[in-house]
C-alpha atoms as a PDB file:
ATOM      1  CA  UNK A   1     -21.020  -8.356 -29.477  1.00  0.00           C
ATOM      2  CA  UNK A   2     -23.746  -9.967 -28.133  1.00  0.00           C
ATOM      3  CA  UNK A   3     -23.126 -13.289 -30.035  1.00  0.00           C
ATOM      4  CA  UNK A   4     -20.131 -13.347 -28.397  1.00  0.00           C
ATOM      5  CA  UNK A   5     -21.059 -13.080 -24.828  1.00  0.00           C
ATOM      6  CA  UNK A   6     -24.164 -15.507 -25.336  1.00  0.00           C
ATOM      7  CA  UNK A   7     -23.562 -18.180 -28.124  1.00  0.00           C
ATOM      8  CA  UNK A   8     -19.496 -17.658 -28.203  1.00  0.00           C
ATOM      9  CA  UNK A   9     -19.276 -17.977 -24.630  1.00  0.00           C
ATOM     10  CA  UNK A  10     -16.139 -16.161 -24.458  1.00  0.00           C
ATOM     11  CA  UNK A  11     -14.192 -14.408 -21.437  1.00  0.00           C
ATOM     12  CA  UNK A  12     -15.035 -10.849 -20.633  1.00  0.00           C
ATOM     13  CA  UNK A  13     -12.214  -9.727 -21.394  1.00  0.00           C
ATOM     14  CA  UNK A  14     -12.029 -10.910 -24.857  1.00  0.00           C
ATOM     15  CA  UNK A  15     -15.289  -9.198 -25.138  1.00  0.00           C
ATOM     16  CA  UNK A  16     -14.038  -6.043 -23.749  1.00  0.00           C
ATOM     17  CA  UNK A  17     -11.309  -6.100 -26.022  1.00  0.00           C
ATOM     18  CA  UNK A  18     -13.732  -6.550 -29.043  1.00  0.00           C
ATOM     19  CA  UNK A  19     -15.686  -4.176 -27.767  1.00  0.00           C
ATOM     20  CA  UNK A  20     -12.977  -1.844 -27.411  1.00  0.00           C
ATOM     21  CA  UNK A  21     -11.829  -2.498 -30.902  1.00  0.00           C
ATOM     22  CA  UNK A  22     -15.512  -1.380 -32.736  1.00  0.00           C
ATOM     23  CA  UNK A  23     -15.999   1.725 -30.344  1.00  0.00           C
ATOM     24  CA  UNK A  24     -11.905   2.825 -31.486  1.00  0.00           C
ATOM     25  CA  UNK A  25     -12.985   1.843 -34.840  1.00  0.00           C
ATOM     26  CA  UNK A  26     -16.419   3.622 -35.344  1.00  0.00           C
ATOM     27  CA  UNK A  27     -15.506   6.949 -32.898  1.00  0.00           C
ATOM     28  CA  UNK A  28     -11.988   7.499 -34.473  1.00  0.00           C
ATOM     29  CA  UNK A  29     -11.954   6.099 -37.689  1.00  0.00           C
ATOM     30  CA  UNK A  30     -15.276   6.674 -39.154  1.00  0.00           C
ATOM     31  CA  UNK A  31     -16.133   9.315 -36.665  1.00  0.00           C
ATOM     32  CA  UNK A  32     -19.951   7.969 -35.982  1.00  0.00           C
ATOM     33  CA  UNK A  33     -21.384   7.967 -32.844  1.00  0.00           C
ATOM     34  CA  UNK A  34     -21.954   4.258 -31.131  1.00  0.00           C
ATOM     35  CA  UNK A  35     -25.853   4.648 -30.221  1.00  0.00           C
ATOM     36  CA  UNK A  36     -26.205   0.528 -30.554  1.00  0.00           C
ATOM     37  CA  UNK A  37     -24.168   0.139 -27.544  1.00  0.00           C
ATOM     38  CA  UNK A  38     -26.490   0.199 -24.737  1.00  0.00           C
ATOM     39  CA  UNK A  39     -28.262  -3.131 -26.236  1.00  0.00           C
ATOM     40  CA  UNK A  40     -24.839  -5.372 -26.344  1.00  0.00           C
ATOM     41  CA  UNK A  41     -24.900  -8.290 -23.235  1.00  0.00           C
ATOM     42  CA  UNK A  42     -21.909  -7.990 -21.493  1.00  0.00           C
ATOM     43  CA  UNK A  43     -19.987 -11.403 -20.835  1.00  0.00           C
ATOM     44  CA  UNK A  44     -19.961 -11.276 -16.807  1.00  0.00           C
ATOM     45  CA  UNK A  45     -16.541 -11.159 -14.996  1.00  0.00           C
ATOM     46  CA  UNK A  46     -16.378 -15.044 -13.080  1.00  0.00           C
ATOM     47  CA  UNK A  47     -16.664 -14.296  -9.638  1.00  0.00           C
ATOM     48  CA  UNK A  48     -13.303 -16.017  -7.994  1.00  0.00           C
ATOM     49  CA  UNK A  49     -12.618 -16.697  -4.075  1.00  0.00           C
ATOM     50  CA  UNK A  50      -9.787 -15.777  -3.269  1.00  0.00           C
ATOM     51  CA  UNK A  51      -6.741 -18.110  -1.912  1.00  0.00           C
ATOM     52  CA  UNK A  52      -6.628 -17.824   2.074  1.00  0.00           C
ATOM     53  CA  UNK A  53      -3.594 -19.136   4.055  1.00  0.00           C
ATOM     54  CA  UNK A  54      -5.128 -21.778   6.617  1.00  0.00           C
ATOM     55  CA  UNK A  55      -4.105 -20.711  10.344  1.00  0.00           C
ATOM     56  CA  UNK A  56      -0.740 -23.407  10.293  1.00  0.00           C
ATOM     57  CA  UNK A  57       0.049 -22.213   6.608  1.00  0.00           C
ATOM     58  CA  UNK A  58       0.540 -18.409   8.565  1.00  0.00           C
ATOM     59  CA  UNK A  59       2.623 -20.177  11.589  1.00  0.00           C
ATOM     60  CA  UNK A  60       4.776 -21.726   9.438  1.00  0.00           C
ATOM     61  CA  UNK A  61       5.111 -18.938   7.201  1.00  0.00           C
ATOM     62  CA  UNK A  62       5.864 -16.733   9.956  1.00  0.00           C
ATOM     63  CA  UNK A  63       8.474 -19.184  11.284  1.00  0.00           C
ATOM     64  CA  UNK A  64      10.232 -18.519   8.893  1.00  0.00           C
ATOM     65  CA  UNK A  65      11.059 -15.028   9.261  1.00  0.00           C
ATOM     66  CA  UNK A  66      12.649 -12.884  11.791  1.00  0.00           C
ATOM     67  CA  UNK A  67      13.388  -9.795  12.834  1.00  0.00           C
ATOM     68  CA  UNK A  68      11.517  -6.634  10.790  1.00  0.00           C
ATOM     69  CA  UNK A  69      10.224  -9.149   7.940  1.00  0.00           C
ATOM     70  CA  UNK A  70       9.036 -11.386  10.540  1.00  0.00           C
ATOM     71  CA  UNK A  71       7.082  -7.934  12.356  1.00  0.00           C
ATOM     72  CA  UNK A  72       6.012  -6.749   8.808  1.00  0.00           C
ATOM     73  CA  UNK A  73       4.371 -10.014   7.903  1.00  0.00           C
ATOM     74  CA  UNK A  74       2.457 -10.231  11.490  1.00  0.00           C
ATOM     75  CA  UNK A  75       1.253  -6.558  11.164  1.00  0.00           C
ATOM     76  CA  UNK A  76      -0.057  -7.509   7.873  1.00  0.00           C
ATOM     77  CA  UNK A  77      -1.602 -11.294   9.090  1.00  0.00           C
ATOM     78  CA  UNK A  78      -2.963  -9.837  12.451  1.00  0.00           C
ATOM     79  CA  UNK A  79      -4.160  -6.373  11.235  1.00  0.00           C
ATOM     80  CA  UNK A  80      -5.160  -6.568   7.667  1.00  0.00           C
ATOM     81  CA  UNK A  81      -2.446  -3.945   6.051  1.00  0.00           C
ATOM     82  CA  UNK A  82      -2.063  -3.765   2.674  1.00  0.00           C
ATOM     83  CA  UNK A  83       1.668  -4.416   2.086  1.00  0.00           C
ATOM     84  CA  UNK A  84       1.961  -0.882   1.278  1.00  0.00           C
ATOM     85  CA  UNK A  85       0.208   0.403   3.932  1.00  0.00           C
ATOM     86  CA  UNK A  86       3.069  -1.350   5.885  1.00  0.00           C
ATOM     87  CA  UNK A  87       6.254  -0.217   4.391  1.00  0.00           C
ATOM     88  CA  UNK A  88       4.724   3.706   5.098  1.00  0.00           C
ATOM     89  CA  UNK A  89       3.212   2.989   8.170  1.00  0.00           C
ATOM     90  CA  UNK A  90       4.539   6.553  10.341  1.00  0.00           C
ATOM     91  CA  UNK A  91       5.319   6.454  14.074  1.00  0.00           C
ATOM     92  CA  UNK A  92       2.054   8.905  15.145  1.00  0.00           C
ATOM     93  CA  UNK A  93       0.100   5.965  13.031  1.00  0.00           C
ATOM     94  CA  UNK A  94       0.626   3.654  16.151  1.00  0.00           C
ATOM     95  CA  UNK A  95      -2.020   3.818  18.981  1.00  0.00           C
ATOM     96  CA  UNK A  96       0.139   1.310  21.252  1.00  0.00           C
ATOM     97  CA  UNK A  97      -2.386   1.583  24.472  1.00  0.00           C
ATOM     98  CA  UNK A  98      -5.789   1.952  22.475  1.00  0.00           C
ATOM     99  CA  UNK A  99      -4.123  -1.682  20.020  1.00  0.00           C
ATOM    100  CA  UNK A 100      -5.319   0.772  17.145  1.00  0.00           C
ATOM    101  CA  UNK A 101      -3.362   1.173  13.588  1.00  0.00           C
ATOM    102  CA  UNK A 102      -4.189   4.437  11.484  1.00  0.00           C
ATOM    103  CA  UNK A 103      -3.869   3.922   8.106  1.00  0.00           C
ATOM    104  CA  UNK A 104      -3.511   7.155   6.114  1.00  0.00           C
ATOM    105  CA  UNK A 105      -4.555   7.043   2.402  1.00  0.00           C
ATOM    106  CA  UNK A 106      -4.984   3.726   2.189  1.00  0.00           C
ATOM    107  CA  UNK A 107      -6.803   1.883  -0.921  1.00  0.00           C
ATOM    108  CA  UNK A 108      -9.194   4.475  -2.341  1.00  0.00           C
ATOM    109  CA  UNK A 109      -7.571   7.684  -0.702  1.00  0.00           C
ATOM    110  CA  UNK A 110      -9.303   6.470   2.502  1.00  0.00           C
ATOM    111  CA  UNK A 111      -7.903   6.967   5.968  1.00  0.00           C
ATOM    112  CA  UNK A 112      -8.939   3.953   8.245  1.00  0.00           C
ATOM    113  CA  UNK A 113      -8.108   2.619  11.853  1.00  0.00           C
ATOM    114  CA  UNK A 114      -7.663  -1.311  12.132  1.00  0.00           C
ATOM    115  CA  UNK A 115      -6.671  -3.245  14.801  1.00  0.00           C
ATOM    116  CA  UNK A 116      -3.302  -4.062  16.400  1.00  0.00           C
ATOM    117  CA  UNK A 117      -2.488  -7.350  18.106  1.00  0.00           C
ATOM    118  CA  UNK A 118      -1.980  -7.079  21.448  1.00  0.00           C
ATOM    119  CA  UNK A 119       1.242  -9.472  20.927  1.00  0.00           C
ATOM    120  CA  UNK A 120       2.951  -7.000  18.538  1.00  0.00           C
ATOM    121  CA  UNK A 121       3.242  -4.687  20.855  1.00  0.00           C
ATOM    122  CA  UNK A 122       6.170  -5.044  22.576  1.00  0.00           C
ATOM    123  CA  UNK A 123       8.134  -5.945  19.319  1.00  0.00           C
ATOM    124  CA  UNK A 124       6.857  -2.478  18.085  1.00  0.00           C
ATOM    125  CA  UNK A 125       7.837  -0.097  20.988  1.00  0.00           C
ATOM    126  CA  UNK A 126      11.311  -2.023  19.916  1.00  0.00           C
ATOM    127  CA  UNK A 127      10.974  -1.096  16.816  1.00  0.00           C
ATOM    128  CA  UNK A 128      10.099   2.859  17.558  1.00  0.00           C
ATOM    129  CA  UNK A 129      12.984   2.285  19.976  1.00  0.00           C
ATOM    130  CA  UNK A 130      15.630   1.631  16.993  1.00  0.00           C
ATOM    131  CA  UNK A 131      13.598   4.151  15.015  1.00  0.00           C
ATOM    132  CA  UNK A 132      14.152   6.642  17.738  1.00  0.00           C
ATOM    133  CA  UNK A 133      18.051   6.540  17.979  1.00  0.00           C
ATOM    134  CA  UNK A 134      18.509   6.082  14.323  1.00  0.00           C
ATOM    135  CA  UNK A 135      16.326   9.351  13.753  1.00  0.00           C
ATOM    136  CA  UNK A 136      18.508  11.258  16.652  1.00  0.00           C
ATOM    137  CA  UNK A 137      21.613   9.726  15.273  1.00  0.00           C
ATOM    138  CA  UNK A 138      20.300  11.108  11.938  1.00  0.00           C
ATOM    139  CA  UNK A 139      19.817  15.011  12.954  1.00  0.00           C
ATOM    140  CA  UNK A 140      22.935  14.656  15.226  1.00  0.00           C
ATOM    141  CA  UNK A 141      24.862  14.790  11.530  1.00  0.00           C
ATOM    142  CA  UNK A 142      22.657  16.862   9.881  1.00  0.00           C
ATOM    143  CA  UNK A 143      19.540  15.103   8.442  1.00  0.00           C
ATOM    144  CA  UNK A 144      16.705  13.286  10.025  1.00  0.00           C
ATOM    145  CA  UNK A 145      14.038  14.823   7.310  1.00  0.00           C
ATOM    146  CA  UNK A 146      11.179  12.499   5.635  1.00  0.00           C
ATOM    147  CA  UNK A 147       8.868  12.617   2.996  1.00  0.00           C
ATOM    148  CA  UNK A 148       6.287  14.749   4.333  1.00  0.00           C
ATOM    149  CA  UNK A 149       2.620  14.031   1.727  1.00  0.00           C
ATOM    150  CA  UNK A 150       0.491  16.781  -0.133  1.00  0.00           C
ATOM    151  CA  UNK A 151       1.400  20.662   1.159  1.00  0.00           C
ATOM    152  CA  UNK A 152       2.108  19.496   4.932  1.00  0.00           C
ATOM    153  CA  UNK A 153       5.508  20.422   4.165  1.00  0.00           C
ATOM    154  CA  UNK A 154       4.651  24.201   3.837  1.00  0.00           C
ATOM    155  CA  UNK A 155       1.872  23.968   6.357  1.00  0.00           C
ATOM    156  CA  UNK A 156       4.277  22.598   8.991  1.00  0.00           C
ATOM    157  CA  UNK A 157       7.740  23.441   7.578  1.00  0.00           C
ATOM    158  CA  UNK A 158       9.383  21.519  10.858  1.00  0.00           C
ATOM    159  CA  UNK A 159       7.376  18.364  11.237  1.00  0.00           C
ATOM    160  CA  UNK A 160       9.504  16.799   8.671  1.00  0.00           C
ATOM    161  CA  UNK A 161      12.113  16.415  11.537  1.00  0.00           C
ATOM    162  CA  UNK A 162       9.764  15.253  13.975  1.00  0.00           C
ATOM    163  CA  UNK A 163      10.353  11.719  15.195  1.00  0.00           C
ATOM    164  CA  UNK A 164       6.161  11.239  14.766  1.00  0.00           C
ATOM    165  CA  UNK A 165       6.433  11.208  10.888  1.00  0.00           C
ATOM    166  CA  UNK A 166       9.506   9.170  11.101  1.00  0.00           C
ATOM    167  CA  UNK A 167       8.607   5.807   9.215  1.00  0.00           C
ATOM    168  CA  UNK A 168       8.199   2.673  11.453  1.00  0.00           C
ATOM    169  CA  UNK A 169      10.096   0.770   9.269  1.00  0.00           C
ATOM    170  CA  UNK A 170      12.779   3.100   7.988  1.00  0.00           C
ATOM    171  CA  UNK A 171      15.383   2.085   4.864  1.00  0.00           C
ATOM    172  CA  UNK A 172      18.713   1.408   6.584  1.00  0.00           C
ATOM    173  CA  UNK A 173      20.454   4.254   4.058  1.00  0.00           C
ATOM    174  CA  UNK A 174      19.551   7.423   3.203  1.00  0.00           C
ATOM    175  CA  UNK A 175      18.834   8.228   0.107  1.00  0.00           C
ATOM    176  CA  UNK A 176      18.526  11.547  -2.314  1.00  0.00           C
ATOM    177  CA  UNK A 177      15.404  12.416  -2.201  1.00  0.00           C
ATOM    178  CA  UNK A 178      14.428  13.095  -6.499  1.00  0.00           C
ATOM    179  CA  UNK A 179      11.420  15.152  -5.127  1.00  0.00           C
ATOM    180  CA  UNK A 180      13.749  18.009  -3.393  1.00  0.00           C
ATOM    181  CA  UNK A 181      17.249  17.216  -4.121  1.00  0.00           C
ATOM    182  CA  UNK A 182      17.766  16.308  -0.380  1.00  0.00           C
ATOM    183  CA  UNK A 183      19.399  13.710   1.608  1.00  0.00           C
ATOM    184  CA  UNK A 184      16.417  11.840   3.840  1.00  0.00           C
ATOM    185  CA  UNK A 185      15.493   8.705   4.933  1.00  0.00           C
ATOM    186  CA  UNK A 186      12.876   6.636   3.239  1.00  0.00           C
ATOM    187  CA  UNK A 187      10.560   3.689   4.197  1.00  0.00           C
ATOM    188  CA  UNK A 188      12.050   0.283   3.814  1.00  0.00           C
ATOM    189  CA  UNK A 189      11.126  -0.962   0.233  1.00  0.00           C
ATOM    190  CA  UNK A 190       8.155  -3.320  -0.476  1.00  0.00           C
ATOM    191  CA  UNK A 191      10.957  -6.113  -2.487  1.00  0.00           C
ATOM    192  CA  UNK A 192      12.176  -6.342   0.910  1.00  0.00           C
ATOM    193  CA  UNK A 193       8.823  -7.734   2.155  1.00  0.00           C
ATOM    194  CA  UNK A 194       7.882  -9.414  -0.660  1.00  0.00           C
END
């Protein structure tokens, strides 16, 4: 193993796979315990930069999108959302006076608060306008419930209709919900961004 991080020069994960191979091999086949293990030199990962959009690559991006895409893509230039983070962004997540964006269970299970360009602002109390009638024209025929995470639904069995957990960017159908059998509206889906 050694050999062939050193002399073979090989990629990590050719090691790892090697690697993987002996310790399936010797625990599961021959049922031995791997003791030898904590002397093997690990091939090291390359460390790689990752590729960053120059400032007219995101204008001209951006130009050429409209509407929600084009809001979806700013949020995620100008605050630093994941693209998931985006798509289940909820309408008490917005702190339109403090310019603040809560992100709930974000990368890690970790809630965060990033910024909010002070430009997107106006396009989002838009967009919670639209979300606004939608979710009244939704409960005026007799739905207007989300997906409500972890055991908030029994904690607060009415929030579910509250315009607050409504999704910023809501699907434009609902859907059946596989969860609880019921008719609700979900996020917009991430293809749609992507």
């Amino acid at each position: 193993m050694t050999h062939l991080a050193v002399q073979g020069n090989v990629a990590s994960s050719a090691q790892n796979q090697a690697l993987n191979a002996l310790l399936f091999l010797y625990k599961e086949v021959l049922q031995k315990e791997v003791d030898w293990l904590n002397n093997v030199t690990r091939a090291k990962k390359p460390a790689r930069l990752p590729v960053v959009l120059t400032v007219d690559e995101v204008r001209a991006l951006l130009l050429q999108l409209d509407g929600t895409s084009w809001l979806m893509a700013s949020l995620l230039y100008g605050s630093g959302l994941r693209l998931m983070e985006c798509v289940r962004l909820r309408v008490k997540d917005l702190e339109l006076t403090r310019c603040e964006i809560i992100v709930r269970d974000g990368k890690g299970g970790r809630n965060r608060v990033t910024m909010l360009p002070t430009r997107l602002v106006s396009h989002l109390k838009d967009q919670l306008g639209h979300v606004k009638s939608l979710h009244e024209r939704d409960l005026a025929e007799g739905y207007g419930l989300v997906y409500l995470p972890q055991a908030l639904a029994r904690k607060y069995p009415n929030a579910s209709q509250e315009l607050g957990w409504q999704y910023v960017f809501p699907a434009s159908k609902r859907s059946v919900d596989p969860r609880s059998g019921t008719e609700r509206r979900h996020h917009l889906h991430e293809t749609v961004l992507q």
